[in-house]
N, C-alpha and C. Protein backbone atom coordinates (compact mmCIF):
# COMPACT_ATOMS: atom_id res chain seq x y z
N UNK A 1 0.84 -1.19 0.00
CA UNK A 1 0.00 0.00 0.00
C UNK A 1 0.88 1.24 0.00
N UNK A 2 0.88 2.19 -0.88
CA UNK A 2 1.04 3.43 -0.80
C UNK A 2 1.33 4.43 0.57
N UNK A 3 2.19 4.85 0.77
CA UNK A 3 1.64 5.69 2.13
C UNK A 3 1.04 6.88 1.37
N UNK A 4 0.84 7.70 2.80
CA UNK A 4 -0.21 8.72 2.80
C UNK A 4 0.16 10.00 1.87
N UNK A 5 -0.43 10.85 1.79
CA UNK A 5 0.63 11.99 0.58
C UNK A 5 -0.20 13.45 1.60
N UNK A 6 0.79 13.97 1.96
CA UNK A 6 0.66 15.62 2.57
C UNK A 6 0.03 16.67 1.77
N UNK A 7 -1.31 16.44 2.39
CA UNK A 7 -2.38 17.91 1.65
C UNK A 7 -2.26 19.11 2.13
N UNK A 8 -1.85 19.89 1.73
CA UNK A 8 -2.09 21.40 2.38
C UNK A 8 -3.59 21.83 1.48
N UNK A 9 -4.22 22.49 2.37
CA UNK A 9 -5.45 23.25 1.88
C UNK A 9 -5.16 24.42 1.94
N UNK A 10 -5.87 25.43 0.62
CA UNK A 10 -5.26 26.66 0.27
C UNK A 10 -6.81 27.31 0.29
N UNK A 11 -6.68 28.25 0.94
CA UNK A 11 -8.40 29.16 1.27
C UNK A 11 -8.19 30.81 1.09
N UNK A 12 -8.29 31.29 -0.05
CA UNK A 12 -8.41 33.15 -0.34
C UNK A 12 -9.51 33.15 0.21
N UNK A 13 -10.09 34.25 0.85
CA UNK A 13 -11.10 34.85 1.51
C UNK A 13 -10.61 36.41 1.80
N UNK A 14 -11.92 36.75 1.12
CA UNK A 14 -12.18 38.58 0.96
C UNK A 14 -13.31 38.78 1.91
N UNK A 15 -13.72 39.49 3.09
CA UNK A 15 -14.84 39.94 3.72
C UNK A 15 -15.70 38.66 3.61
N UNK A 16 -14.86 36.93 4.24
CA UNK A 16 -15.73 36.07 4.20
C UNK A 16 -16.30 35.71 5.87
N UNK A 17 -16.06 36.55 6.82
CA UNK A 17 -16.54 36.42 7.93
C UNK A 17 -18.32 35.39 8.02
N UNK A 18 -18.81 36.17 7.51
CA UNK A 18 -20.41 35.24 7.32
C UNK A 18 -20.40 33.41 6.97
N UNK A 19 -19.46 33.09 6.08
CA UNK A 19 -19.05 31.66 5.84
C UNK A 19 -17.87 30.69 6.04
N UNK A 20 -17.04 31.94 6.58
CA UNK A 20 -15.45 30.91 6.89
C UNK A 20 -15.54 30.06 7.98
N UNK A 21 -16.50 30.52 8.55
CA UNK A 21 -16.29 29.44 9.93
C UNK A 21 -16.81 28.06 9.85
N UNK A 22 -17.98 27.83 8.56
CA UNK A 22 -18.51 26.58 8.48
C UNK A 22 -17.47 25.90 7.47
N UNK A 23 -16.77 26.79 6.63
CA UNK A 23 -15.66 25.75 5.78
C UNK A 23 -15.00 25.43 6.36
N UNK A 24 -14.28 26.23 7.72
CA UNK A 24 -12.76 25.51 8.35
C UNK A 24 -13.87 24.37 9.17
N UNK A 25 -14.95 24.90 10.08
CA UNK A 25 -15.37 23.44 10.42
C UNK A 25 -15.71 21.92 9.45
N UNK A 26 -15.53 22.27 8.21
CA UNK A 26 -16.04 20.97 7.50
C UNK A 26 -14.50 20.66 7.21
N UNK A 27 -13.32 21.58 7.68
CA UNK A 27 -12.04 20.82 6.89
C UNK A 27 -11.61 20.26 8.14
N UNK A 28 -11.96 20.59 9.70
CA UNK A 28 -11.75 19.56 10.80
C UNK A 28 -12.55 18.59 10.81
N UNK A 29 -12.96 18.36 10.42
CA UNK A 29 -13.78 16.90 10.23
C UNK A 29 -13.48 16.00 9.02
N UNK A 30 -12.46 16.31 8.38
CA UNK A 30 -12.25 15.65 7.14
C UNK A 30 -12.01 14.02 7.67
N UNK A 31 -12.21 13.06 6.76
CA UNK A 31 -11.81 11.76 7.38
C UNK A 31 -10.52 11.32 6.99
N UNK A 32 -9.98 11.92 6.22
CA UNK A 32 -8.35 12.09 6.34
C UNK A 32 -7.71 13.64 6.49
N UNK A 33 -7.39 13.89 7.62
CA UNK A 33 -7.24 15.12 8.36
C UNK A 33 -5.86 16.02 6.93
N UNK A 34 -5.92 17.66 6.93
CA UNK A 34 -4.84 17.98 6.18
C UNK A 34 -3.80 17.94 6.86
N UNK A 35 -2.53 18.43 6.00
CA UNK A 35 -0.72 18.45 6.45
C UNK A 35 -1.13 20.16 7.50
N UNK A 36 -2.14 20.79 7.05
CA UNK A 36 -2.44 22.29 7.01
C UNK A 36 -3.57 22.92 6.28
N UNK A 37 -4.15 24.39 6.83
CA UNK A 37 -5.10 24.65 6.63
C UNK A 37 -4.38 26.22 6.44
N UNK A 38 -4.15 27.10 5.43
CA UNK A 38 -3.61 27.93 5.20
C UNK A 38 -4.71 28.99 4.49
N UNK A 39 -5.35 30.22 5.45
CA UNK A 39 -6.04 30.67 4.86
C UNK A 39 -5.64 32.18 4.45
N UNK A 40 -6.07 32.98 2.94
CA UNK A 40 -5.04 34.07 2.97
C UNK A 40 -6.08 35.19 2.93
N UNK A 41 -5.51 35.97 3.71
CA UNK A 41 -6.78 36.88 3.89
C UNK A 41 -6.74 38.21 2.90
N UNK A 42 -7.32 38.66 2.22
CA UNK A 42 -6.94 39.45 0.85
C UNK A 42 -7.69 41.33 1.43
N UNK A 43 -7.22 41.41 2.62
CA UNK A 43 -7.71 42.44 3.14
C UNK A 43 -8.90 42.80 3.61
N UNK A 44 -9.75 41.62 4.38
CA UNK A 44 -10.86 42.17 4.79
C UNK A 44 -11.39 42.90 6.16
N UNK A 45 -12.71 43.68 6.11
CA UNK A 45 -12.65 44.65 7.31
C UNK A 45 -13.94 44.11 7.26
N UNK A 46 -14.05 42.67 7.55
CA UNK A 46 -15.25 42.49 8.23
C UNK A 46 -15.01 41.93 9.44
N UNK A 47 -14.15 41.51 9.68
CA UNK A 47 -13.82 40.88 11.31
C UNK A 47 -13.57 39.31 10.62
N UNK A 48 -13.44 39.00 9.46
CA UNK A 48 -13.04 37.82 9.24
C UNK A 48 -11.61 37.31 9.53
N UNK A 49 -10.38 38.19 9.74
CA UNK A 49 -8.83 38.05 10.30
C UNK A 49 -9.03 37.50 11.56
N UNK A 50 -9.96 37.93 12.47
CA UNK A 50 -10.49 37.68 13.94
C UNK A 50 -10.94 36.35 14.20
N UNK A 51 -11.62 36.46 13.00
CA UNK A 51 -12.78 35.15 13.43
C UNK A 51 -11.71 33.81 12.88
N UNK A 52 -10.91 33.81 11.89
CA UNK A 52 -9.86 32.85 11.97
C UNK A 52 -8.96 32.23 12.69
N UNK A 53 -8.26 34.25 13.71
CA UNK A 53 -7.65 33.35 14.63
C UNK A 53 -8.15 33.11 15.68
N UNK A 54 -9.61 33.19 16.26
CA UNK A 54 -10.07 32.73 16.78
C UNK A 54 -10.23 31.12 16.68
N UNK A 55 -10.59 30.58 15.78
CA UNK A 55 -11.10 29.55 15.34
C UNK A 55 -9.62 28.20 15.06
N UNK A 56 -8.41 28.92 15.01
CA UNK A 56 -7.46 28.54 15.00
C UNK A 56 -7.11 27.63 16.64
N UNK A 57 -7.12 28.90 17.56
CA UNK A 57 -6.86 28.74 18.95
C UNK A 57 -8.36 28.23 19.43
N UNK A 58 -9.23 28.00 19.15
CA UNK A 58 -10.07 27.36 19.18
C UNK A 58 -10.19 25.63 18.92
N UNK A 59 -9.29 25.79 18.07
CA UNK A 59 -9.38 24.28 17.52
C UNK A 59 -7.55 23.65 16.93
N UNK A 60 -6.70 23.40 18.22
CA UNK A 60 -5.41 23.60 18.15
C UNK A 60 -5.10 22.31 17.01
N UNK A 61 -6.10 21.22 17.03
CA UNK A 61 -6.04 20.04 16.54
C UNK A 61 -5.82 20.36 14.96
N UNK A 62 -6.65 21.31 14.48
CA UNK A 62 -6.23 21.80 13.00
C UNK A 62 -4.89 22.68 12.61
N UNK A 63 -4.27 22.14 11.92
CA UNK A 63 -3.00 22.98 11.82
C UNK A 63 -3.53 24.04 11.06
N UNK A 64 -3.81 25.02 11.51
CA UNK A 64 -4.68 26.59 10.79
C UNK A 64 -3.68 27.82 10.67
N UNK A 65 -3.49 28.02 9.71
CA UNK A 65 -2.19 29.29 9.83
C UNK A 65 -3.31 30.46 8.96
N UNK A 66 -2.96 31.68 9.44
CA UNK A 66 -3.85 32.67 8.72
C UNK A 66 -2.29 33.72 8.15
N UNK A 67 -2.16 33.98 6.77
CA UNK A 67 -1.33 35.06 6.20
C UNK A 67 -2.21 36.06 5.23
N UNK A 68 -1.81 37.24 4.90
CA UNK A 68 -2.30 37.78 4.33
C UNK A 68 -1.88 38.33 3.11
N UNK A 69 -2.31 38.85 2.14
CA UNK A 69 -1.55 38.87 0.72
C UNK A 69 -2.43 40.40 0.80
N UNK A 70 -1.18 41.31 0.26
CA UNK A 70 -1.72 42.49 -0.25
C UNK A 70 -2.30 42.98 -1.67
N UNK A 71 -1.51 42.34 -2.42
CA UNK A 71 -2.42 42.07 -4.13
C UNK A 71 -4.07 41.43 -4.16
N UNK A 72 -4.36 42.47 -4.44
CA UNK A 72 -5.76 42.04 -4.59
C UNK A 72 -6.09 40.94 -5.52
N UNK A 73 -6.96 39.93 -5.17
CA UNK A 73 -8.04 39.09 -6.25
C UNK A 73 -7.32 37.64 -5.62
N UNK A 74 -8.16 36.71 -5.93
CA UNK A 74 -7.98 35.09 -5.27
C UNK A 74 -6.88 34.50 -6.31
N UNK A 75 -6.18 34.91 -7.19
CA UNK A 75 -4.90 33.92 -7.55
C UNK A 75 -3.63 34.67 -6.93
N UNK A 76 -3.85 35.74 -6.55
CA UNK A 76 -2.62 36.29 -5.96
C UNK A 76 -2.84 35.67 -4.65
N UNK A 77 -3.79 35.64 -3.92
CA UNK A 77 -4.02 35.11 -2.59
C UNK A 77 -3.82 33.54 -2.47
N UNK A 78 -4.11 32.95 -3.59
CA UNK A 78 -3.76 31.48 -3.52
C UNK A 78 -2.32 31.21 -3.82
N UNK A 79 -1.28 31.96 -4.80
CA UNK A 79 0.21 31.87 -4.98
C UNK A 79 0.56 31.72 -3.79
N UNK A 80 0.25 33.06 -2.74
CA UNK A 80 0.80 33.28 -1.53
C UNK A 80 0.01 32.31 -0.49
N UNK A 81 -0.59 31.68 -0.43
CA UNK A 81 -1.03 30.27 0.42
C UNK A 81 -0.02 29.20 0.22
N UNK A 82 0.21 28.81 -1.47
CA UNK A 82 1.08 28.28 -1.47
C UNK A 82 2.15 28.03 -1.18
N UNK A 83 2.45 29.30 -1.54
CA UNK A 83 4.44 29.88 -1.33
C UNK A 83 4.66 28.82 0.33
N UNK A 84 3.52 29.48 1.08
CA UNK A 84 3.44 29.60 2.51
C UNK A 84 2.97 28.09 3.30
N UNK A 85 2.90 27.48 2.38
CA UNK A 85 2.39 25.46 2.42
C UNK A 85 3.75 24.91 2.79
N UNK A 86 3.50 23.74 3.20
CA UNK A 86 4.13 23.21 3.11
C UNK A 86 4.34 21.83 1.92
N UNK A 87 2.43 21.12 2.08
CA UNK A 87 2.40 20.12 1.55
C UNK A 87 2.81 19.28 -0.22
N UNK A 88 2.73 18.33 -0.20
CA UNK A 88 3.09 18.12 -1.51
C UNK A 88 2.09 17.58 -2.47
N UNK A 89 0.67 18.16 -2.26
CA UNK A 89 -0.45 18.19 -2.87
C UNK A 89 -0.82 19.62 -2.33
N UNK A 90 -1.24 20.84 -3.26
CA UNK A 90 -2.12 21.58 -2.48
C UNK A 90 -3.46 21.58 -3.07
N UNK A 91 -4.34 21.71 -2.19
CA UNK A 91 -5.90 21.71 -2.39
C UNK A 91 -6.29 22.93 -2.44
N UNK A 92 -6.74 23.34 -3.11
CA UNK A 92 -7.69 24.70 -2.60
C UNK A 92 -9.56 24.59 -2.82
N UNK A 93 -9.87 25.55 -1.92
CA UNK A 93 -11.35 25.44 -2.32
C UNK A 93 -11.82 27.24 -1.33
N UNK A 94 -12.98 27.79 -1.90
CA UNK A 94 -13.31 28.87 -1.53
C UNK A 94 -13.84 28.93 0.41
N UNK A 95 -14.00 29.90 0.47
CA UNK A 95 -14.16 30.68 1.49
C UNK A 95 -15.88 30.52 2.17
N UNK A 96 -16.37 30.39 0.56
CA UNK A 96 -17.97 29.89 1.49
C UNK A 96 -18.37 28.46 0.55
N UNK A 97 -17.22 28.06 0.77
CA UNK A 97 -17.70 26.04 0.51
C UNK A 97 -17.61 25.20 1.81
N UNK A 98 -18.46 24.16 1.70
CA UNK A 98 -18.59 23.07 2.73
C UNK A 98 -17.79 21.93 1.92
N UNK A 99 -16.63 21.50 2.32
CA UNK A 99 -16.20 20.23 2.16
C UNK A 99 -17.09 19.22 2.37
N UNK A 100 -16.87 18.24 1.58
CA UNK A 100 -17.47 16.94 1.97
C UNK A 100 -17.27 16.36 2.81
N UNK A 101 -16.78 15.16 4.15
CA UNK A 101 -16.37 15.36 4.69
C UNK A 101 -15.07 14.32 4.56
N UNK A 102 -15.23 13.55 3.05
CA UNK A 102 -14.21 12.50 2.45
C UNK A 102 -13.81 13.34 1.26
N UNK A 103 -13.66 14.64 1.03
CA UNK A 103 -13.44 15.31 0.00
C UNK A 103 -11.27 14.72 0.14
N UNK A 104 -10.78 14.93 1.36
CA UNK A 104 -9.44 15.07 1.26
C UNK A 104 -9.16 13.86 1.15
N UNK A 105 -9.90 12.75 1.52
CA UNK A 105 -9.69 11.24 0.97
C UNK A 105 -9.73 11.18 -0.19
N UNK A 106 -10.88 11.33 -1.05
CA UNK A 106 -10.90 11.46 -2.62
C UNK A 106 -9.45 12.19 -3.22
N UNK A 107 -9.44 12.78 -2.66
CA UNK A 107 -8.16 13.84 -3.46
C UNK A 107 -7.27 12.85 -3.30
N UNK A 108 -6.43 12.38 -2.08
CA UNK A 108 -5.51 12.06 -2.03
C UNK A 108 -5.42 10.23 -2.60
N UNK A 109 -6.94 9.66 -2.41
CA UNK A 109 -7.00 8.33 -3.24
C UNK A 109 -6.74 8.75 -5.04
N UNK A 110 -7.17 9.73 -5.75
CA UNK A 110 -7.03 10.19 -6.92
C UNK A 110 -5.46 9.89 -7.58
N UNK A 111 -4.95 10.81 -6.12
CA UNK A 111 -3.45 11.03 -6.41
C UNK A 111 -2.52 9.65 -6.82
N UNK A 112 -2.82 9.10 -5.63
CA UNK A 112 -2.00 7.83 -5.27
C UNK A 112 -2.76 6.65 -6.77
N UNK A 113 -3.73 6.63 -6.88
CA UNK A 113 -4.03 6.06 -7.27
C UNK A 113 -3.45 6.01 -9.16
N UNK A 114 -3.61 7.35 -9.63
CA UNK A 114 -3.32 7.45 -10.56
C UNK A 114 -2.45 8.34 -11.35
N UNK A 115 -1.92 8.72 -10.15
CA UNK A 115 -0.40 9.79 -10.19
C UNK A 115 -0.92 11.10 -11.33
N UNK A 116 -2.11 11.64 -11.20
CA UNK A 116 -2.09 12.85 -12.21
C UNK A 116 -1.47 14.14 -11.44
N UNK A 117 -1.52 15.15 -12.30
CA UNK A 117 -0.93 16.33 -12.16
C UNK A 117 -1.84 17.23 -11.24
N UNK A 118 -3.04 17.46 -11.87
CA UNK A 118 -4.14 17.86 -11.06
C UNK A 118 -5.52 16.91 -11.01
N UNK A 119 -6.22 17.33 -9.88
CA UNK A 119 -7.53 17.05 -9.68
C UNK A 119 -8.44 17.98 -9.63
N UNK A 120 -9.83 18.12 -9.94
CA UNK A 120 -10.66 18.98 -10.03
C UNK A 120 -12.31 17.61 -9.62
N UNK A 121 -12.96 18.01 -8.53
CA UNK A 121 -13.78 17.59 -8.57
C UNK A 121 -15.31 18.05 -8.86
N UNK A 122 -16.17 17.77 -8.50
CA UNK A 122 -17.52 18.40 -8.77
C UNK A 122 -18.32 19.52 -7.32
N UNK A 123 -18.87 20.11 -8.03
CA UNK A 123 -18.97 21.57 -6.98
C UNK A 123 -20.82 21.31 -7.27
N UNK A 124 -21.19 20.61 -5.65
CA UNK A 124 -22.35 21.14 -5.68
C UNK A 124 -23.27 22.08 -4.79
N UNK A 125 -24.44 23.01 -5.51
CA UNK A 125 -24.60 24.01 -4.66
C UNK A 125 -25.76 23.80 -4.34
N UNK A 126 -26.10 24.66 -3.28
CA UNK A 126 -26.73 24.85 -1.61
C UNK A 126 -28.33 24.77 -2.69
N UNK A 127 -29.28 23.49 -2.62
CA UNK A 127 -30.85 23.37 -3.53
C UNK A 127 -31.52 24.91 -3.61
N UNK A 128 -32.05 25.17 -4.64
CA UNK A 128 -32.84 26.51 -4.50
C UNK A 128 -33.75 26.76 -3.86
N UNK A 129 -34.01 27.57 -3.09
CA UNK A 129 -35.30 27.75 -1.87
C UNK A 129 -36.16 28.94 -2.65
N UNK A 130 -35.85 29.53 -3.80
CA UNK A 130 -36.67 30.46 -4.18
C UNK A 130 -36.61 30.68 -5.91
N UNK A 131 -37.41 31.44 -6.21
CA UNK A 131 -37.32 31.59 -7.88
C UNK A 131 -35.95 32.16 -8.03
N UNK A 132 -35.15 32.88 -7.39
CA UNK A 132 -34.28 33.54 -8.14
C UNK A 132 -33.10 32.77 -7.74
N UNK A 133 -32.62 31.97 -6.49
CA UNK A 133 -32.19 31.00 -6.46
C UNK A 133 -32.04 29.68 -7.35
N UNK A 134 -33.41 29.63 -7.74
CA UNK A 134 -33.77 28.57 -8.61
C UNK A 134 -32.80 28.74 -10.16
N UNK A 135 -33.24 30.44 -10.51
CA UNK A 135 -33.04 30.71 -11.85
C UNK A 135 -31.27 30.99 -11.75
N UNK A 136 -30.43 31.74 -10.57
CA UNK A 136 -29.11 31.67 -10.80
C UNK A 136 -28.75 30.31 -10.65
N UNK A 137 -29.40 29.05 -10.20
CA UNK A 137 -28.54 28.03 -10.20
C UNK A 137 -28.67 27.49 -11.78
N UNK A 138 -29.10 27.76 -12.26
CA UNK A 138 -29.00 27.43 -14.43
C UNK A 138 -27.55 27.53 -14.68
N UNK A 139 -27.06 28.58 -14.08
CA UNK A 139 -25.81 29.14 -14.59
C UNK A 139 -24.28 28.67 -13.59
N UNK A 140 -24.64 28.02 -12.75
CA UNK A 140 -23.49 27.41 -12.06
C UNK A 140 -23.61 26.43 -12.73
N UNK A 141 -21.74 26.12 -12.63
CA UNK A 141 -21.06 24.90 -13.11
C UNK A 141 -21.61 23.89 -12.80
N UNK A 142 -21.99 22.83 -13.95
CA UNK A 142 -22.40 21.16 -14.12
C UNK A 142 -21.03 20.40 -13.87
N UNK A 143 -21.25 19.71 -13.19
CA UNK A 143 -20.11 19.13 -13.07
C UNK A 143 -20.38 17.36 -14.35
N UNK A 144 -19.16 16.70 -13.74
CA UNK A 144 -19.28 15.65 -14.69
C UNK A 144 -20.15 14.54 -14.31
N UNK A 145 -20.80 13.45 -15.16
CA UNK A 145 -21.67 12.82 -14.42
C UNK A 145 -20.37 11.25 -14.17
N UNK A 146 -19.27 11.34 -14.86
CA UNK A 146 -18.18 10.24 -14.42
C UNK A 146 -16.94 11.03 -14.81
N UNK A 147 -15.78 10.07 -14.16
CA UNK A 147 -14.10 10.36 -14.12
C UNK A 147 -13.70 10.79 -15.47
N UNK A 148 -13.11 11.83 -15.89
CA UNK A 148 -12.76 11.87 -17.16
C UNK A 148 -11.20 12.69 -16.72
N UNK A 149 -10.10 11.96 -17.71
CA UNK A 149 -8.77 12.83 -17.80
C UNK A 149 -8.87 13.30 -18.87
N UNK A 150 -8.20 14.98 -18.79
CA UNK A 150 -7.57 15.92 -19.87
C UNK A 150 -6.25 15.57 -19.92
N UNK A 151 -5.50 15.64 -20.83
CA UNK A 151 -4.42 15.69 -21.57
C UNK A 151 -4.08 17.29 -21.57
N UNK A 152 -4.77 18.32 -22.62
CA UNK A 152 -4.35 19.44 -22.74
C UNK A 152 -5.52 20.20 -22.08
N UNK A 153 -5.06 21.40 -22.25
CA UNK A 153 -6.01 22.80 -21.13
C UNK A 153 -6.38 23.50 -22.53
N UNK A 154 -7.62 23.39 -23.45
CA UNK A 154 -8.07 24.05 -24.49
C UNK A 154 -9.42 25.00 -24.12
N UNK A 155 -9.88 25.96 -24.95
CA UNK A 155 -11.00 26.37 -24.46
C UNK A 155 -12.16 25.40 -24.59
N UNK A 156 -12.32 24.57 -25.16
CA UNK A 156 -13.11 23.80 -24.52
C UNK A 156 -13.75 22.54 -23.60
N UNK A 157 -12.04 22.42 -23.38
CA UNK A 157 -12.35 21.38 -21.97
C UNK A 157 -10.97 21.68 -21.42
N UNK A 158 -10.97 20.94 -20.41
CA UNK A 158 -10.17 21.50 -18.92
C UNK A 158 -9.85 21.83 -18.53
N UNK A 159 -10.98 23.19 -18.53
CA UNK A 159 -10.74 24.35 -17.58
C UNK A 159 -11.71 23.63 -16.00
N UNK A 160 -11.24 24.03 -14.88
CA UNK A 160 -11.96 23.93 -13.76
C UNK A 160 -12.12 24.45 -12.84
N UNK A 161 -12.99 24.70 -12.24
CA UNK A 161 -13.20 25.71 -10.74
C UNK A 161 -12.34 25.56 -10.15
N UNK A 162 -11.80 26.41 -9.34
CA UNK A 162 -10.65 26.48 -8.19
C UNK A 162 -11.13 26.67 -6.68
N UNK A 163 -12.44 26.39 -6.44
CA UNK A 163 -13.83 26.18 -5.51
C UNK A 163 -13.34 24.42 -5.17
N UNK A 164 -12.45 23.39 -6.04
CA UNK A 164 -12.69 22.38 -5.38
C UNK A 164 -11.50 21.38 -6.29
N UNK A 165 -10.16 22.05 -6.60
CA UNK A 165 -9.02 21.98 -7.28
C UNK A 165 -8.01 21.22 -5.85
N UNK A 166 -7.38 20.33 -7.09
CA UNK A 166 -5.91 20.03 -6.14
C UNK A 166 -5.06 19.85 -7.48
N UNK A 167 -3.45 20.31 -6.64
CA UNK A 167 -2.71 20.42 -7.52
C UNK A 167 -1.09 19.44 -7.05
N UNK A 168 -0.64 18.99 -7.73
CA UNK A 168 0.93 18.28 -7.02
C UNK A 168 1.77 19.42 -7.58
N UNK A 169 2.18 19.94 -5.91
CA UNK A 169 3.07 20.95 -5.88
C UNK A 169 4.22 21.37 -7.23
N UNK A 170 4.92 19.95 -7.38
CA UNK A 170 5.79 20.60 -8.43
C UNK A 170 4.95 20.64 -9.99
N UNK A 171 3.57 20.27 -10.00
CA UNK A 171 2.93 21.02 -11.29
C UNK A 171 2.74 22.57 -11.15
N UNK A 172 2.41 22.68 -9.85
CA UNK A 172 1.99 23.97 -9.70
C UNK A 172 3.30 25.37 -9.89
N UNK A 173 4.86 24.53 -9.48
CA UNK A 173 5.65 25.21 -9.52
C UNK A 173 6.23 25.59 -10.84
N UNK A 174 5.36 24.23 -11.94
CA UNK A 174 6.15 23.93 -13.32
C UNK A 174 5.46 25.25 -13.90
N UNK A 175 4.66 25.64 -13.85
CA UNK A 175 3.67 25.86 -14.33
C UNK A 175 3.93 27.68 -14.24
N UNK A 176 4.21 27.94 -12.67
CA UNK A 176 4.48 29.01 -12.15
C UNK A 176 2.80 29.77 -11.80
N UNK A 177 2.49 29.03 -11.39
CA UNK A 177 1.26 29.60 -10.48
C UNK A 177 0.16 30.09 -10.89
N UNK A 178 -0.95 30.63 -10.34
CA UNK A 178 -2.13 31.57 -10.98
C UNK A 178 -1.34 32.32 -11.72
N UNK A 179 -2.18 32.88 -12.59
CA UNK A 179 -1.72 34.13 -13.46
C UNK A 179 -2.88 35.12 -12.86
């Protein structure tokens, strides 16, 4: 058997105070725990810097590091999560997502299993409770209904959300990062 492979999770968050606290709780409960939980805070003045390190010293069992990136927008904030990782998978996923709670198992069975470069899984969202709920969910991402590998990154296939992305570090380094 394979041993285990070191996930760091990578989290940009802008003024996500209202939802960060239910994502870091769904990434302590993962059923294969991360290497790290690295969240980058992209300047917010909602009390969300607070409520992290709260939630940090709250919950010593999660390795939770909070840094902050002064370049605005979520690929500058995710470079600098990285930089700041340790692991040799990084995961990322947004600021108001609920992990699954075998999401970091999947990732890391993916890995081991079939040595790709990246993973991208399926992103599903919160059922519609109203017409306009109803009508913006038309327009969120379908995910796949089975496993499919890309070869190349063309405009019309494999591109993927970065809501629920993992990457093996030295692709990410080959590559040289978000743009």
């Amino acid at each position: 058997m394979k041993e285990a492979l070191n996930i760091s999770v990578v989290i940009p968050v802008y003024n996500g105070a209202a939802t960060i606290e239910v994502c870091l709780t769904s990434l302590l409960h993962q059923s294969v725990a991360p290497l790290e939980v690295i969240v980058v805070d992209n300047g917010s003045s909602d009390g969300t810097q607070e409520l992290v390190d709260r939630f940090a010293e709250a919950h010593p069992k999660l390795q939770l590091f909070r840094v902050t990136e002064q370049r605005r927008g979520p690929s500058a904030a995710r470079n600098r999560g990285v930089a700041a990782s340790r692991g040799e998978i990084v995961a990322f996923t947004d600021a108001d997502c609920v992990a699954d709670v075998d999401w970091l198992r999947d990732v890391q069975e993916a890995f081991r299993n079939h040595e790709p470069g990246i993973v991208a899984g399926n992103i599903e969202g919160h059922r519609p409770t109203n017409l306009v709920q109803e009508f913006l969910s038309l327009y969120t991402l379908k995910g796949f209904t089975r496993s499919r590998t890309f070869h190349q990154f063309t405009l019309t296939e494999g591109g993927f959300p970065t809501a629920n992305l993992a990457v093996r570090r030295e692709v990410f380094d080959a590559v040289g990062g978000f743009d």
